[in-house]
Protein backbone atom coordinates (compact mmCIF):
# COMPACT_ATOMS: atom_id res chain seq x y z
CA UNK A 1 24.64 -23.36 8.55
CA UNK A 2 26.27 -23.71 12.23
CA UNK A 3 25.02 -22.14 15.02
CA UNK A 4 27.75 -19.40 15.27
CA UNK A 5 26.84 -18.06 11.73
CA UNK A 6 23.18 -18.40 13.01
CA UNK A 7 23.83 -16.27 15.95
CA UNK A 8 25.63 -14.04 14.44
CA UNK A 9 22.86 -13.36 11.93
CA UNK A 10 20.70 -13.06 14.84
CA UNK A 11 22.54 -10.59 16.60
CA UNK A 12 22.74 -8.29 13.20
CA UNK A 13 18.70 -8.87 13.50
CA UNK A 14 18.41 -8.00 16.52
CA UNK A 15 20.50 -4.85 15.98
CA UNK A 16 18.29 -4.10 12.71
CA UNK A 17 15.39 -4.39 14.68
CA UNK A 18 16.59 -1.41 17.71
CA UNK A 19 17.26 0.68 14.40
CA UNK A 20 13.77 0.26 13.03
CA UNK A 21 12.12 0.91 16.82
CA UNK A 22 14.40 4.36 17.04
CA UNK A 23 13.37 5.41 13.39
CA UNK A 24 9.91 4.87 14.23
CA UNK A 25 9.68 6.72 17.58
CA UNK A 26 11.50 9.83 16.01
CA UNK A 27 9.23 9.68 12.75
CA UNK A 28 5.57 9.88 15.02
CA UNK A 29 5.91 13.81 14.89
CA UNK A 30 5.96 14.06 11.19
CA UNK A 31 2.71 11.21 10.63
CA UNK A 32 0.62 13.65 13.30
CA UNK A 33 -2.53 15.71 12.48
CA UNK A 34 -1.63 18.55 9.93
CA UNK A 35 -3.12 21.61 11.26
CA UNK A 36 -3.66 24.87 8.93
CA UNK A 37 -1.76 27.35 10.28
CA UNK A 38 -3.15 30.77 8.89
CA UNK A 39 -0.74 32.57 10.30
CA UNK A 40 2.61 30.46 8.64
CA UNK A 41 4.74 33.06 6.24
CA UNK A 42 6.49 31.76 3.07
CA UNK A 43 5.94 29.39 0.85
CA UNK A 44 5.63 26.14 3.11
CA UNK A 45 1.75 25.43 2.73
CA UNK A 46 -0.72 22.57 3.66
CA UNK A 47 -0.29 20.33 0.83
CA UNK A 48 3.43 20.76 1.23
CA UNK A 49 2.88 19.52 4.92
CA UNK A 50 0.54 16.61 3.75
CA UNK A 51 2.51 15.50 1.36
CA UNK A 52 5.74 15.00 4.09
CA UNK A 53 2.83 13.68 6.11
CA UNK A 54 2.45 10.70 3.85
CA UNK A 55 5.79 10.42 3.15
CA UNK A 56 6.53 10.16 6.67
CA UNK A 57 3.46 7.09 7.01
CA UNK A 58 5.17 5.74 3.91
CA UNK A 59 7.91 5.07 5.35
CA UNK A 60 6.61 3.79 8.85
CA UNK A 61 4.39 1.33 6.67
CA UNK A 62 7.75 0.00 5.55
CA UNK A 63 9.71 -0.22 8.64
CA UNK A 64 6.40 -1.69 9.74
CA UNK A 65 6.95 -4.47 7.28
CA UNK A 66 10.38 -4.82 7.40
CA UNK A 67 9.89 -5.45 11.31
CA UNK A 68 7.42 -8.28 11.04
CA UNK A 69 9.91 -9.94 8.40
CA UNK A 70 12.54 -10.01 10.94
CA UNK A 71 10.44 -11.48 13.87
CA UNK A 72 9.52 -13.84 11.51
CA UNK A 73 13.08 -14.27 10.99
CA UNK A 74 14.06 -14.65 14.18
CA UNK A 75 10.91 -17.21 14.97
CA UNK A 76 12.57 -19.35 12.18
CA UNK A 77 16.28 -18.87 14.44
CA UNK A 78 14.05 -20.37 16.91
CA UNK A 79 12.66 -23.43 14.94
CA UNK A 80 15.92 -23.99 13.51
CA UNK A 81 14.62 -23.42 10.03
CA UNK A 82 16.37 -20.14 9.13
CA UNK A 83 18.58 -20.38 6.34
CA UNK A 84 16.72 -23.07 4.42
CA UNK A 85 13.95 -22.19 1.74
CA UNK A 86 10.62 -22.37 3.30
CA UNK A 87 9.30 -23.89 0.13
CA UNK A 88 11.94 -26.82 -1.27
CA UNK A 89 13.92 -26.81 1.88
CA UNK A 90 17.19 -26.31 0.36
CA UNK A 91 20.04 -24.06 1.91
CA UNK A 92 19.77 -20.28 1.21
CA UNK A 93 23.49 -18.91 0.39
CA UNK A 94 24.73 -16.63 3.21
CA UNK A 95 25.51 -14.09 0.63
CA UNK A 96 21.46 -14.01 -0.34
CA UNK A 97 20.96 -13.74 4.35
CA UNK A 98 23.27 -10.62 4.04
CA UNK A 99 21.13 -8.85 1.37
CA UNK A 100 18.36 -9.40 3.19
CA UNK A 101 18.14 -11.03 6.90
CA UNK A 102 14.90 -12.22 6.24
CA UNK A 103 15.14 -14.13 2.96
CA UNK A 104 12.62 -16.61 3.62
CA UNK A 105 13.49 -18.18 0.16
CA UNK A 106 16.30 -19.53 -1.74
CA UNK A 107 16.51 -17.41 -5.23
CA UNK A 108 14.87 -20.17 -7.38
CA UNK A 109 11.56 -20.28 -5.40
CA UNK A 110 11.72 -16.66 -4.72
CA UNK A 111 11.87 -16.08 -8.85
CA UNK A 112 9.00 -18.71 -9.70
């Protein structure tokens, strides 16, 4: 892999990375205290409200993940190693880097 197709998978990183930041400041309303609210009309009620509540820290637990993935990713830009399997050292196929940016693994040791 040449630097230019490294940089440009660093860039689309990068960019993944500002999504995930934005998604998680605009989710910290819906992972807050629910409060009963005695005086709510209709059908909306507090298990309804705790159930979007873990939803909502669902979802930050996986934008959580998917953000330490990529630093490790870009750590690996850094070291020069990204783009080769971190266990047999072979080449991971750019197709595999566009499914996911931080394919630490070429197929075969990902499957075994």
């Amino acid at each position: 892999m040449n630097g230019t197709e490294w940089s440009e998978f660093e860039s689309r990183i990068r960019e993944r990375l500002a999504e995930l930041a934005e998604q998680s400041a605009s989710g910290k309303d819906a992972q807050a205290i629910v409060e009963l609210d005695q005086q709510a009309v209709g059908r909306l009620s507090r298990m309804d409200a705790l159930q979007n509540q873990a939803m909502a820290k669902a979802q930050q637990a996986n934008r959580d993940l998917e953000t330490r993935r990529l630093g490790v990713a870009l750590d690996r830009i850094q070291e020069g190693e990204y783009g080769y399997c971190e266990d047999c050292g072979e080449e991971i196929p750019a197709g595999r880097l566009n499914l996911d940016l931080a394919a630490s693994k070429c197929v075969s040791c990902a499957s075994s």
